[in-house]
Structures are given as C-alpha cells and as structure tokens.
Protein backbone atom coordinates (compact mmCIF):
# COMPACT_ATOMS: atom_id res chain seq x y z
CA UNK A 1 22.87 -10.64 -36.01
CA UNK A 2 25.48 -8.45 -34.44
CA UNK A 3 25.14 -7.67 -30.31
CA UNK A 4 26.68 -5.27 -28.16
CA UNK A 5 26.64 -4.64 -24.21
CA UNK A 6 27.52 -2.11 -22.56
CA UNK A 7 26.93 -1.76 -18.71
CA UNK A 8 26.09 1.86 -17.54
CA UNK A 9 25.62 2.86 -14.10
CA UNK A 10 24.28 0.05 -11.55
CA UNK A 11 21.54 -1.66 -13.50
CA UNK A 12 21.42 -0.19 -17.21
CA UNK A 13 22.64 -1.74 -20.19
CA UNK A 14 23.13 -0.14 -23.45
CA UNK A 15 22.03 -2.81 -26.28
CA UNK A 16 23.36 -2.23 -29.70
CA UNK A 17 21.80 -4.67 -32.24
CA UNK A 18 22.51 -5.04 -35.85
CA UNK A 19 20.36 -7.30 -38.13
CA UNK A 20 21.22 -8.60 -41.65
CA UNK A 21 19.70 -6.49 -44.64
CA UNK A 22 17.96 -10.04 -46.29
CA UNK A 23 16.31 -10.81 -42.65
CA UNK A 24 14.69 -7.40 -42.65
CA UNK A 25 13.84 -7.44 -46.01
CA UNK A 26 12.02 -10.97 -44.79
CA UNK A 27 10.36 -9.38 -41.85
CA UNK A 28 9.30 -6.28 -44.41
CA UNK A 29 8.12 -8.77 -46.60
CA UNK A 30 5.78 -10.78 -44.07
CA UNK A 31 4.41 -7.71 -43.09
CA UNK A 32 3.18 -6.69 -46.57
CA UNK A 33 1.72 -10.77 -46.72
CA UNK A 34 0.02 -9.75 -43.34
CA UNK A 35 -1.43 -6.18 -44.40
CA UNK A 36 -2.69 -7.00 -47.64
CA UNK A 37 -5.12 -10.27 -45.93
CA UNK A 38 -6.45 -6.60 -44.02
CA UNK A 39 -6.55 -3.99 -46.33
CA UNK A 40 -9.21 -3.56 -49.25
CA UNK A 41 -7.45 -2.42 -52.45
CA UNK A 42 -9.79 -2.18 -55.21
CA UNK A 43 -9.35 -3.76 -58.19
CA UNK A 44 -7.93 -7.09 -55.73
CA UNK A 45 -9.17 -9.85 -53.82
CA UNK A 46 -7.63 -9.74 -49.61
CA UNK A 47 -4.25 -11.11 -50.19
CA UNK A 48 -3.70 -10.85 -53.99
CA UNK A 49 -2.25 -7.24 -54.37
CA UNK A 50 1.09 -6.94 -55.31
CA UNK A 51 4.00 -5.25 -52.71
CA UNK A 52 4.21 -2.74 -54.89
CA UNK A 53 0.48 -1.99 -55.22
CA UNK A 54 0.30 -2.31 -51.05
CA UNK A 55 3.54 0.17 -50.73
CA UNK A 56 1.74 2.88 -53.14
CA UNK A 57 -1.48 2.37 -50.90
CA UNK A 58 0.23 2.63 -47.35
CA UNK A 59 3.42 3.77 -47.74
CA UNK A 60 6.68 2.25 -47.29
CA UNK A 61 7.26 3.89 -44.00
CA UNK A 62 3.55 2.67 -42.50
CA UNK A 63 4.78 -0.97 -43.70
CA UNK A 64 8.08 -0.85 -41.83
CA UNK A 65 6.45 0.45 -39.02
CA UNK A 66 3.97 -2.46 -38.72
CA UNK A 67 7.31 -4.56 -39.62
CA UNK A 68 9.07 -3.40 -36.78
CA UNK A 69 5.96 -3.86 -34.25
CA UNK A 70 6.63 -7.88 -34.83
CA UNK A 71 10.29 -7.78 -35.26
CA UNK A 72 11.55 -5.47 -32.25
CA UNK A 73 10.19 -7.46 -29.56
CA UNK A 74 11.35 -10.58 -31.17
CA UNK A 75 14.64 -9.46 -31.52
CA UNK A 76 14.92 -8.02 -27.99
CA UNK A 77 13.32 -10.90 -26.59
CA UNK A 78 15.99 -13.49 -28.25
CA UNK A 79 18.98 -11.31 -26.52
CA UNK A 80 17.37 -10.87 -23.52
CA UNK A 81 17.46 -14.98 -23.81
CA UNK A 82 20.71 -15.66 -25.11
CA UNK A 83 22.79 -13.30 -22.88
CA UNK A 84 20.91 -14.05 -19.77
CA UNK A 85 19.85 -10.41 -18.73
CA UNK A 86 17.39 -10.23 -15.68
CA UNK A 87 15.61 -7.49 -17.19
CA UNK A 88 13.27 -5.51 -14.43
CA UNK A 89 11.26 -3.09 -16.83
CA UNK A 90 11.04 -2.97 -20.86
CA UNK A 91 13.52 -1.77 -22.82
CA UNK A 92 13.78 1.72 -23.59
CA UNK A 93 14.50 1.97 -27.71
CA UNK A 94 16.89 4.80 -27.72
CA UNK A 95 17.19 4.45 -31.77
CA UNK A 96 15.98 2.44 -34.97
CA UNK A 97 17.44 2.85 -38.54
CA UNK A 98 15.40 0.49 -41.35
CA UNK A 99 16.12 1.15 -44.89
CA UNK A 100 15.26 -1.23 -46.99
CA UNK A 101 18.40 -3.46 -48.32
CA UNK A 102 20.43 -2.16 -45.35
CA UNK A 103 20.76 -3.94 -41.83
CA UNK A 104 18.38 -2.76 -39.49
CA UNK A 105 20.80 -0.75 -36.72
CA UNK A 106 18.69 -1.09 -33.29
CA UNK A 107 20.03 0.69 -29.81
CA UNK A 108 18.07 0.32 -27.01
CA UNK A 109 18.22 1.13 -23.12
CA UNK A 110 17.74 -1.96 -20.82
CA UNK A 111 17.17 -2.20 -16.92
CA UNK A 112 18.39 -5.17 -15.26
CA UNK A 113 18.31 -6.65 -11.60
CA UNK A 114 21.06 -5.17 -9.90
CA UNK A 115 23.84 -7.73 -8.69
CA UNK A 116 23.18 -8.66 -4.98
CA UNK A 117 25.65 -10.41 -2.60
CA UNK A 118 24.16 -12.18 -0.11
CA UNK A 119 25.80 -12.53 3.08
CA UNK A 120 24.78 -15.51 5.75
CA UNK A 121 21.06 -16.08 5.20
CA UNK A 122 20.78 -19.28 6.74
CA UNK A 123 21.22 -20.14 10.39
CA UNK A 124 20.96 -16.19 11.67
CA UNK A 125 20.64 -16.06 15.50
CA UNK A 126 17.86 -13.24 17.01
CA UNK A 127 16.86 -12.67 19.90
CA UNK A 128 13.46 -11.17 19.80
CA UNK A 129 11.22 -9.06 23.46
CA UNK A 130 8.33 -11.95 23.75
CA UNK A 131 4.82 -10.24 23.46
CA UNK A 132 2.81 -11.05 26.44
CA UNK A 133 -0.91 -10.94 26.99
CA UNK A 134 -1.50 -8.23 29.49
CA UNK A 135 -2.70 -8.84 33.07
CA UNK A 136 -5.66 -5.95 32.40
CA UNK A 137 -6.57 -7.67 28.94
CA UNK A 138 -9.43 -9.68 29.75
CA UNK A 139 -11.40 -7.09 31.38
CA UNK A 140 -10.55 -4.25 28.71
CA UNK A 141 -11.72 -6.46 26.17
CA UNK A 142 -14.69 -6.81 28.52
CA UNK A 143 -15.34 -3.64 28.46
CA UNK A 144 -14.75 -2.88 24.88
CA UNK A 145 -17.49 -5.61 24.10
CA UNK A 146 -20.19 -3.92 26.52
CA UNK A 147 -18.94 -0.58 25.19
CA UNK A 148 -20.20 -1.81 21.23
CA UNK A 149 -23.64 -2.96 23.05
CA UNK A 150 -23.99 0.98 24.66
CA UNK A 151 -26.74 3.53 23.95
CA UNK A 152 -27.42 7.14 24.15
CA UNK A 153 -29.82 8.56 26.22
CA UNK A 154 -31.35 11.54 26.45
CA UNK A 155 -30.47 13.43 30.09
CA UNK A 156 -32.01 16.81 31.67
CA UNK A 157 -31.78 18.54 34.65
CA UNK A 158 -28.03 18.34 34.79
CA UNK A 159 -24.75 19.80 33.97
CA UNK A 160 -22.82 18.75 30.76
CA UNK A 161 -19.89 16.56 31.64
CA UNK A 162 -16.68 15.27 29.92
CA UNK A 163 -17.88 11.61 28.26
CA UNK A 164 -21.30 12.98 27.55
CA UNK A 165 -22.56 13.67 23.86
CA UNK A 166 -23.66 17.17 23.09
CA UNK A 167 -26.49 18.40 20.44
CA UNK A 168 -25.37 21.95 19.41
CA UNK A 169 -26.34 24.38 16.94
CA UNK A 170 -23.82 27.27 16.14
CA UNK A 171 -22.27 29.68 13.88
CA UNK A 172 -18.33 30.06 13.15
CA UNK A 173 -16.78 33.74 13.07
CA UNK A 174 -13.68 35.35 12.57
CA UNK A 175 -12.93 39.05 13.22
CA UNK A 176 -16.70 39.43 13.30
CA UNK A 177 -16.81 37.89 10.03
CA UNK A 178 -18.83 34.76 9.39
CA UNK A 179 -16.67 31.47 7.81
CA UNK A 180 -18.10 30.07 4.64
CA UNK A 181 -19.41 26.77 5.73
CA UNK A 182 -18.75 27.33 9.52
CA UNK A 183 -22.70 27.36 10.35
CA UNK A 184 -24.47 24.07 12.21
CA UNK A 185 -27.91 23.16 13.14
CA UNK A 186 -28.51 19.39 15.33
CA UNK A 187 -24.50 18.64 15.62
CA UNK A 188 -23.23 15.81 17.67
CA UNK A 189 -20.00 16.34 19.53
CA UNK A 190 -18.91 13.72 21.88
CA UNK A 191 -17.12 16.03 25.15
CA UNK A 192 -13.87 14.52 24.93
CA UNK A 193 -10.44 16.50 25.53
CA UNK A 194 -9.01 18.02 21.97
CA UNK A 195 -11.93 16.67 20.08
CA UNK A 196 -13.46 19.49 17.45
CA UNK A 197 -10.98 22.09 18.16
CA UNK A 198 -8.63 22.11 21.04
CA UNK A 199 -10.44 23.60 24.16
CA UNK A 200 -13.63 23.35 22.66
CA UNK A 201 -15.53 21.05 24.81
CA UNK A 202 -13.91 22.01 27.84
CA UNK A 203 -15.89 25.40 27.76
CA UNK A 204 -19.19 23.68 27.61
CA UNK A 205 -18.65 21.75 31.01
CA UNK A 206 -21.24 22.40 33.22
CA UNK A 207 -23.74 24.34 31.02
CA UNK A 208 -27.14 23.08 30.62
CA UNK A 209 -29.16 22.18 27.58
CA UNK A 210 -31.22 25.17 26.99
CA UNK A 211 -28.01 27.59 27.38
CA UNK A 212 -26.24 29.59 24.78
CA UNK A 213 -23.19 31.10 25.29
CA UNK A 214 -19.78 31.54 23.37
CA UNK A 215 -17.13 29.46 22.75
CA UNK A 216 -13.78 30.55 21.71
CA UNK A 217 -11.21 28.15 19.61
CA UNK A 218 -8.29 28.18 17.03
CA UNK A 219 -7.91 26.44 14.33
CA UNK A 220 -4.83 24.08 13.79
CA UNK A 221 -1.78 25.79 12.01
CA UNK A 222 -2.02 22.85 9.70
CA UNK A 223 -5.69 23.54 8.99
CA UNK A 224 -6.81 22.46 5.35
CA UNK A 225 -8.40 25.54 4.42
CA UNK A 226 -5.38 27.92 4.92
CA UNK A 227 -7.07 31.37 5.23
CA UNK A 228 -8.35 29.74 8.37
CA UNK A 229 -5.28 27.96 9.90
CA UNK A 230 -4.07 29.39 12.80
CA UNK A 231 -7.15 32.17 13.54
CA UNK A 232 -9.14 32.27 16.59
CA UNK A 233 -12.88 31.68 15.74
CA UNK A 234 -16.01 32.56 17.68
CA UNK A 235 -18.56 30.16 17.94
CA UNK A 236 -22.17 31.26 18.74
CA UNK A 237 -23.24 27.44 20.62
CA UNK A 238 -27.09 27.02 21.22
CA UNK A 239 -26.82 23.86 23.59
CA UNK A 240 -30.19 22.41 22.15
CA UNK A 241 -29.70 18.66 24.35
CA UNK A 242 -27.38 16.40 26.24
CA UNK A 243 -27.19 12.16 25.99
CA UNK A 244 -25.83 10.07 27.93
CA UNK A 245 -23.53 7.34 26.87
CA UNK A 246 -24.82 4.19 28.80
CA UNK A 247 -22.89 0.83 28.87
CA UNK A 248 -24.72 -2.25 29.68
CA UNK A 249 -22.93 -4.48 33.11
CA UNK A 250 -21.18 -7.19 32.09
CA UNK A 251 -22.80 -10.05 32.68
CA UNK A 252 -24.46 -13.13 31.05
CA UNK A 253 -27.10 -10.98 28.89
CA UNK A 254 -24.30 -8.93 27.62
CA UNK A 255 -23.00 -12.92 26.73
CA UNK A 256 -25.82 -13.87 24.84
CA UNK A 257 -26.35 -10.36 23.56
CA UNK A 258 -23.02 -11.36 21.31
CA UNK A 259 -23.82 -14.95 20.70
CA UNK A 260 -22.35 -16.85 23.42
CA UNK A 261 -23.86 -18.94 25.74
CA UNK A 262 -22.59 -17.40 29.24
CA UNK A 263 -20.57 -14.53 30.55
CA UNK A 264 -18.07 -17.67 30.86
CA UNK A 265 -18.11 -18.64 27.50
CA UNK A 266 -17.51 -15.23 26.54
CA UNK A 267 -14.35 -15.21 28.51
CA UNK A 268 -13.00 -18.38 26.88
CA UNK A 269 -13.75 -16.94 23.65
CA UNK A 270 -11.92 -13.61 24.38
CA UNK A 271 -8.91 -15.17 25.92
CA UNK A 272 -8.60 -17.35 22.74
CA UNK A 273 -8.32 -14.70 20.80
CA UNK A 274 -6.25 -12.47 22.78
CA UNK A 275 -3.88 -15.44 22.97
CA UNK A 276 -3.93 -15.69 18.96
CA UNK A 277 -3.08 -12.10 18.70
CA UNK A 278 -0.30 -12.72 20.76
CA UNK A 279 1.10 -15.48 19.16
CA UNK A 280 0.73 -13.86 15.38
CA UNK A 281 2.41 -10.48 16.99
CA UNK A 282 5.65 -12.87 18.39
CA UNK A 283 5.46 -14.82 14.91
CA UNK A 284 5.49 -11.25 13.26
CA UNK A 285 8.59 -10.32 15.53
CA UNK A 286 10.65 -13.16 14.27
CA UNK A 287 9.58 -13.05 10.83
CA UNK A 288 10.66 -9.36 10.89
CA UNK A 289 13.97 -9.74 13.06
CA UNK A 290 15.21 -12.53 10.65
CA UNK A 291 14.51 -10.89 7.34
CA UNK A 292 16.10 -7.88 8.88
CA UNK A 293 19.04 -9.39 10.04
CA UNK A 294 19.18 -11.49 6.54
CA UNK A 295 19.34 -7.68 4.70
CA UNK A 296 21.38 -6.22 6.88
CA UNK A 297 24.11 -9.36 6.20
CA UNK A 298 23.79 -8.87 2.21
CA UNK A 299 25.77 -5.84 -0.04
CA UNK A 300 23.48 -4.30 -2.87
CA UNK A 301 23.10 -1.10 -4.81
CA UNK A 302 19.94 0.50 -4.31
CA UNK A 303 19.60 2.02 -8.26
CA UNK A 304 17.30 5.58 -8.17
CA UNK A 305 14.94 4.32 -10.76
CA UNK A 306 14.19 1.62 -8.61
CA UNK A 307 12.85 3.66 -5.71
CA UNK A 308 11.38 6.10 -8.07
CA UNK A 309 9.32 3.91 -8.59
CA UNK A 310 8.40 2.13 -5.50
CA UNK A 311 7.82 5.85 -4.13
CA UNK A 312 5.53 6.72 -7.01
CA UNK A 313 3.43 3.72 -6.43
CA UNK A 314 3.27 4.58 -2.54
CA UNK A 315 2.46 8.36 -3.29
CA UNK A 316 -0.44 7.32 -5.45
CA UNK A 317 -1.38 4.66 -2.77
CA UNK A 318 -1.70 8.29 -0.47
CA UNK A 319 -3.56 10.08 -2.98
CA UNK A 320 -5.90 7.63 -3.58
CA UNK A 321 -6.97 7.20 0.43
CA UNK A 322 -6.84 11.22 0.86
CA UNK A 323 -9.32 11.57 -2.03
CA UNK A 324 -11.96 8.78 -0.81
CA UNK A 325 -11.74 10.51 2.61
CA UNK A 326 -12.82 13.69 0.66
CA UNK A 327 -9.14 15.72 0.64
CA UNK A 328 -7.56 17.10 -2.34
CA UNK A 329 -3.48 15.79 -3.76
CA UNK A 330 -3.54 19.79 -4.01
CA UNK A 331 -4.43 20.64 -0.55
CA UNK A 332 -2.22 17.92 1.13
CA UNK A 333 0.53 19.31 -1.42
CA UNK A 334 0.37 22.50 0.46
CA UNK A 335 0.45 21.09 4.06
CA UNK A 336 4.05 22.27 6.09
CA UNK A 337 4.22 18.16 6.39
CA UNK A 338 4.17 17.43 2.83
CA UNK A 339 8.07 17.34 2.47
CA UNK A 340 8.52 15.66 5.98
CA UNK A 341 5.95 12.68 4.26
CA UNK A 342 7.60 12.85 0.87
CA UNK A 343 11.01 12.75 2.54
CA UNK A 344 9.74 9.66 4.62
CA UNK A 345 8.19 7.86 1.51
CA UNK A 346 11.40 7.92 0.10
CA UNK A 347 13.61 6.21 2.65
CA UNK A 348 10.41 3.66 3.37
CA UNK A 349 10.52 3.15 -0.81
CA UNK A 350 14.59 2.21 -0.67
CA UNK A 351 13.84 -0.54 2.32
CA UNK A 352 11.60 -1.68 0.14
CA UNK A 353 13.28 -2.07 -2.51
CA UNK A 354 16.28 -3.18 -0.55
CA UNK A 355 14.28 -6.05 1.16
CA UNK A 356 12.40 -7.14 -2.75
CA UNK A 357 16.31 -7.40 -3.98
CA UNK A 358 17.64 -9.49 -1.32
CA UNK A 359 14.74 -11.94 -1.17
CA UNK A 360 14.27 -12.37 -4.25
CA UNK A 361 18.14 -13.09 -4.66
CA UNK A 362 17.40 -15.77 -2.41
CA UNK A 363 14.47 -17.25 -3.95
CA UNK A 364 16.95 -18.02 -7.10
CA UNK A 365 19.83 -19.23 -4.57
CA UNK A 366 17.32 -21.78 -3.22
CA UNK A 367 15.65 -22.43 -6.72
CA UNK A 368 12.35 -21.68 -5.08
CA UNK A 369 8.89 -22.02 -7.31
CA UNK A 370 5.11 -21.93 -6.69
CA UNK A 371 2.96 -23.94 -8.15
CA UNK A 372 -0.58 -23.88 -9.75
CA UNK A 373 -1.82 -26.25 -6.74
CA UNK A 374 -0.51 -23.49 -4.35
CA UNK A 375 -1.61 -20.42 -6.52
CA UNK A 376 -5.01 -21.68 -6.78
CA UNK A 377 -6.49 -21.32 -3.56
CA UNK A 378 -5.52 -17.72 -3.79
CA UNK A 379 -6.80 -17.52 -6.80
CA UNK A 380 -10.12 -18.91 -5.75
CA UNK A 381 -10.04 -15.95 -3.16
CA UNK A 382 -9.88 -13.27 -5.45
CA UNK A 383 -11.96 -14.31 -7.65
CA UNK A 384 -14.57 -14.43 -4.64
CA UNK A 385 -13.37 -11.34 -3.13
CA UNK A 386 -14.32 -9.36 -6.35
CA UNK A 387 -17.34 -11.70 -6.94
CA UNK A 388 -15.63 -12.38 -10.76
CA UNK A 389 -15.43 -15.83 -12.54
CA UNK A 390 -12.35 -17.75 -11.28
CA UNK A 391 -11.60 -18.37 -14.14
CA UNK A 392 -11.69 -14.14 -15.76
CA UNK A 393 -9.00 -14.48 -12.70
CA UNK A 394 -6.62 -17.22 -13.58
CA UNK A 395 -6.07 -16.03 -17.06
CA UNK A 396 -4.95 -12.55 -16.42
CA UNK A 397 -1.57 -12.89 -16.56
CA UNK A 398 -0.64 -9.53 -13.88
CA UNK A 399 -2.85 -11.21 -11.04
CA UNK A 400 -1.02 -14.46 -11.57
CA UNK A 401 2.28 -12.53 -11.52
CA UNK A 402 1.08 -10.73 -8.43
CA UNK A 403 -0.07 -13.49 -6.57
CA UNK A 404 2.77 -15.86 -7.88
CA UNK A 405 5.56 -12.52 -6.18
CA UNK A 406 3.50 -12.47 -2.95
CA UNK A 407 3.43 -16.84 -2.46
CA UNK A 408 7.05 -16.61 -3.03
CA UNK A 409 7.45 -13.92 -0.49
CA UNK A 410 5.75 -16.09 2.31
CA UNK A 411 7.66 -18.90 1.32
CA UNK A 412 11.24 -17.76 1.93
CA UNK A 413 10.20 -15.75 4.64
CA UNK A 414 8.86 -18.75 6.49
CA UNK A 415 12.34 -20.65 5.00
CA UNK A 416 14.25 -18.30 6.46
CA UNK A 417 12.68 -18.46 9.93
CA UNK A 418 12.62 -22.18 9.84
CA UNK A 419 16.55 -22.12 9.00
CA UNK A 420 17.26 -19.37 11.44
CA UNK A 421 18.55 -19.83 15.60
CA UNK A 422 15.60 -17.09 16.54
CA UNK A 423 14.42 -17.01 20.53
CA UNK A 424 12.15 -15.25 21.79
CA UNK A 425 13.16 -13.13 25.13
CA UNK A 426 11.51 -11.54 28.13
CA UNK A 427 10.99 -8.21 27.25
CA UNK A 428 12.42 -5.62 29.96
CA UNK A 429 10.82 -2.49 28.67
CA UNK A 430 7.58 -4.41 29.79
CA UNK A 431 9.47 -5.55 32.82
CA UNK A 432 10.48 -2.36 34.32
CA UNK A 433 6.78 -0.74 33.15
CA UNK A 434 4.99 -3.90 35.30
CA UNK A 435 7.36 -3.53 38.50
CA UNK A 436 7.23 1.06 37.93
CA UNK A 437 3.54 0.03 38.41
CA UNK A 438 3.91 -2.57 41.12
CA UNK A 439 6.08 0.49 43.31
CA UNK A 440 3.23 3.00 42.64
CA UNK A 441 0.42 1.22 43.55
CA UNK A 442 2.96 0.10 47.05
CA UNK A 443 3.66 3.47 47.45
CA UNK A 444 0.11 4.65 47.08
C-alpha cells in the first residue's frame, strides 16, 4: 500500500492512499462471501451462489460499495496507526476510485491536533485577592432563611407601598388600540422598582385596593414582540387587593422551623457553610489563576474549525435554554444583541478551545491516565442521576469518553496547582470598600 501526506493549513492533512489491485479484489471478494450468507437467490441455498450469480443480482457497483464500507475504515485506521496522526474528527473522503483489477486510489481529508508548545507549566508563581467571609454574612443569611419561612397576608385599610404584593386586573392599549394578549384578571405583581415595566409600580404607590386608575409604561426597545418594543402602553389597573409580605423574627422557632435544634445551632450551621463557600471560591481562584497563567506561557494555533465547533455546540446549548423558557431561536435571532452574543460566543469558544489544547498537551507530557476504579464512581452517578442501569451506562462508549475527558481535566488541574508557587493575598479592592465604609459611617 502506497501513502502520502501532505500538511495543509494548521491541522489538515491531505491523505493519498493507494492499495494493490489483488488486495481489493480480496476485499471485493469477502464481500460477495458476506452478501450471499444474506441474500436469497432462488434456485440456491444462503452461501452457495456463485460471484457471478450474486453480481447479476446486486450489481457490481452495490458489491463494491458494501466492499468499501469494511475496507475504508480499515485502511484509514492502519495509517492513522502507523504514521502516528492525532486525528480530532473523522476523515473527510475527498475521493475513491475501485475498478476491479486496478488499485483502489483513496484521497481523503484528515484533522489532526494542532502542534502545541508548552511553555513553563510547572512551578508557576500567582498571587491570587483571598475571598473573605463578610462581616454582614451571618445575619444576611439570617435573614434570607426567615425570608424562605415568610407569608402573604392579606392587608386593608391602607395605602399600597413599595415591598407589598399587588392583585390587579387590567387591560394593555396602544394608541387606543387594545394589544393581543395584553388583558389580565387576578395578577400578582410584587411593588418593586423596574419590575413589570419600568415605572410601573411606582404609579400604584399609595392607591388603595378598591381603586382604578391608569397606569402609563413603555415597553423595552428590546421587547420580544417587536411591533410593541419601544411604544408607550396604557394600562386600565383595577386594584382588586393588597398582601403583605410578612417575615417571621429570628429566633429559635424559626431554628427548628428548618431542622435545627436552636437559633444557635442554626448559626453554627450557617457559618459552616459560609466558610465552605469561601474556601471552594479561593480554591476556584487558584485553580483558575494557574491554568491561566499555564495558557498564557504556551504558543498554539487556534485552527477555525476548531472553534466552529465549540461555538456551535455553545449556540445550541442557548437555544436549547431559550426554548424551555418558552422563547423562539427566531425571535432571539432578531434581538439588536444577537450579534453582540454571537460575537461573544465566539471569543468564549477560542478560550476554550485554547485551554482543551494546552491541557490536554499536558496530560500526554505527564503520561496522565484514568482508570476504571476512578471512572466508576462517576459512573455509578450517572447512572443514578438518570435512574438507568449502571451498567446501560458503562458500556456506552461516548459517556465513558466524556467522563474519562472531564476526570482527566480535574486531574491536571489539581497537578498543576499542587506543582505551582500560588498564594493567596489580601484583597485591596475589598480593603479600600471596608475602610470607604468605615469613613462614612465616622463621618455620619
């Protein structure tokens, strides 16, 4: 068999291939063995009828096609071997001549890993701003806590205020017209500043339930419907009642109203988790200041078919949540910020791909591997997550693959960390915003 390479561009090679006319013919001929155990020829028991019976049945060119199913791959796959090419997608058959008792003439376009040069990867220094658990973050956790115990109650005999929660019926016009859809009977509205449309709720401060009066609003410029975006609407607001948002004291029946024992308890708990959140946010910072300085040291071409990709898969990523949250890929298509996103997708896509090349260049440096012990617990998970037999999960070869690329991942990450001279640093943006406070509060 006769090979050529020839390197095109970054991270394409052009593959000529050239196979002897009797090895072919063999691979033609095994084929024709294989087909007629399938085919019912009458007149013939499965695997007696001659080639030339089988060719006048199927056709020569059906034959050599099924040939060619088995031999292409096989053929690929043994240069792929021999000359060592990291390929990154399959190969791309540009052209394939078979004739019969001539050599089968095979070109074919193949992607490979780009080169990557790594710079210093081992021993970095960083100096990463510490994340600190904030004086006020015991009591706002507090009062997030009592805030998921609150209730609404129904108020009379007063004004509506910002905080409340409004019942309102109302119709939506423009120009005098009425809006499709714009046209509400028994809807909640929580009085908060921009909520609904901006200005909205401030014109309803101080009525009364009972009242009806008019509110006027315009809709965003980015709008989804676009024959509204931008217009001033009238709304016709029957203010039908008013609740009150009420937030149990904290205290020990809040405590127990959560499952701990004691107001006490519930502090300990809250701190130990504030401090965990802490500690995973610093361990996040060096993770992401090492790998970042690691990158930053190495040389690579970024090829475009590479982030074509990656941008692809993070476009449909978009589409998918926009269309569970009840948008349309049209609509969002259409929005003034769809080339701003796109734009954005694209340089996130290149990182991406940048960081996935230069990791996994160092993954081969360091001859790193997972095993099935380590793939299995993860395994186990997914399996449970889905609520699927583990084992439907361990033999699908993608998930393995998947799980296999995201174990390796963690692993030189946390190599790299380990190997790197990474402190982490009293952070002065916090600094000055703690002693800006400390003067206002003197001053006040």
């Amino acid at each position: 068999m006769k090979v050529s390479l020839e390197k095109q561009g970054i991270n394409i090679v052009q593959l000529g291939l050239e196979l002897e006319p009797e090895k072919a013919l063999k691979a033609y001929e095994m084929a024709c063995r294989q087909l007629s155990h399938k085919v019912d020829i009458p007149g013939f028991r499965r695997g007696k009828a001659p080639r030339t019976i089988l060719e006048k049945r199927l056709g020569v060119d059906y034959i050599k096609q099924e040939a060619l199913e088995h031999l292409v791959p096989e053929l690929l796959g043994k240069v792929i071997v021999d000359e060592n090419l990291d390929v990154i997608t399959e190969p791309e058959i540009d052209e394939c001549k078979f004739e019969l008792g001539s050599p089968l003439k095979l070109h074919a376009k193949i992607e490979v890993r780009p080169a990557v040069e790594l710079g210093q990867y081992q021993g970095v220094e960083v100096s990463v701003p510490q994340a600190v658990v904030p004086e006020d973050a015991l009591e706002r956790a507090l009062e997030s806590v009592a805030a998921t115990k609150s209730t609404l109650a129904e108020v009379a005999n007063r004004k509506i205020g910002m905080g409340d929660t409004v019942i309102l019926d109302f119709e939506c016009s423009v120009d005098g017209k009425p809006v499709e859809g714009g046209k509400a009977e028994g809807f909640l509205l929580e009085m908060k500043e921009g909520y609904f449309l901006d200005g909205f709720c401030e014109q309803l401060v101080d009525k009364e339930p009972g009242n009806t009066c008019d509110v006027k609003a315009s809709f965003p410029a980015e709008y989804r419907n676009k024959e509204l975006s931008g217009q001033e609407a009238t709304f016709k607001v029957e203010i039908r009642g008013l609740r009150e948002r009420r937030v149990p004291d904290v205290n020990d029946e809040l405590a127990k109203a959560i499952g701990a024992e004691s107001l006490d308890e519930l502090k300990t708990m809250l701190t130990a988790r504030l401090d965990e959140e802490v500690r995973q946010e610093n361990e996040a910072r060096l993770q992401r200041a090492v790998v970042d300085k690691v990158i930053n040291n190495a040389t690579v071409e970024i090829p475009d078919t590479m982030v074509d990709r990656e941008q692809t898969l993070l476009m449909n990523s978009m589409r998918q949540m926009i269309e569970k949250n009840g948008g349309t890929w049209e609509e969002f298509q259409a929005d003034p910020y769809y080339e701003k996103i796109t734009a954005e997708k694209r340089e996130e896509s290149r990182q991406r791909v940048r960081t996935s090349l230069v990791l996994g260049a160092i993954v081969r440096a360091e001859q790193m591997t997972v095993n099935a012990e380590e793939m299995s617990p993860y395994l186990a998970d997914l399996a449970a997550r889905y609520n699927v037999p583990v084992e439907r999960v361990m033999t699908r070869e993608d998930v393995r693959r998947q799980v296999m690329e995201e174990l390796l991942t963690h692993k030189v990450v946390e190599y790299l960390v380990s190997q790197a001279a990474a402190t982490l640093v009293e952070d002065k943006a916090t600094e000055h915003c703690e002693h800006d406070n400390a003067t206002e509060h003197a001053n006040a």
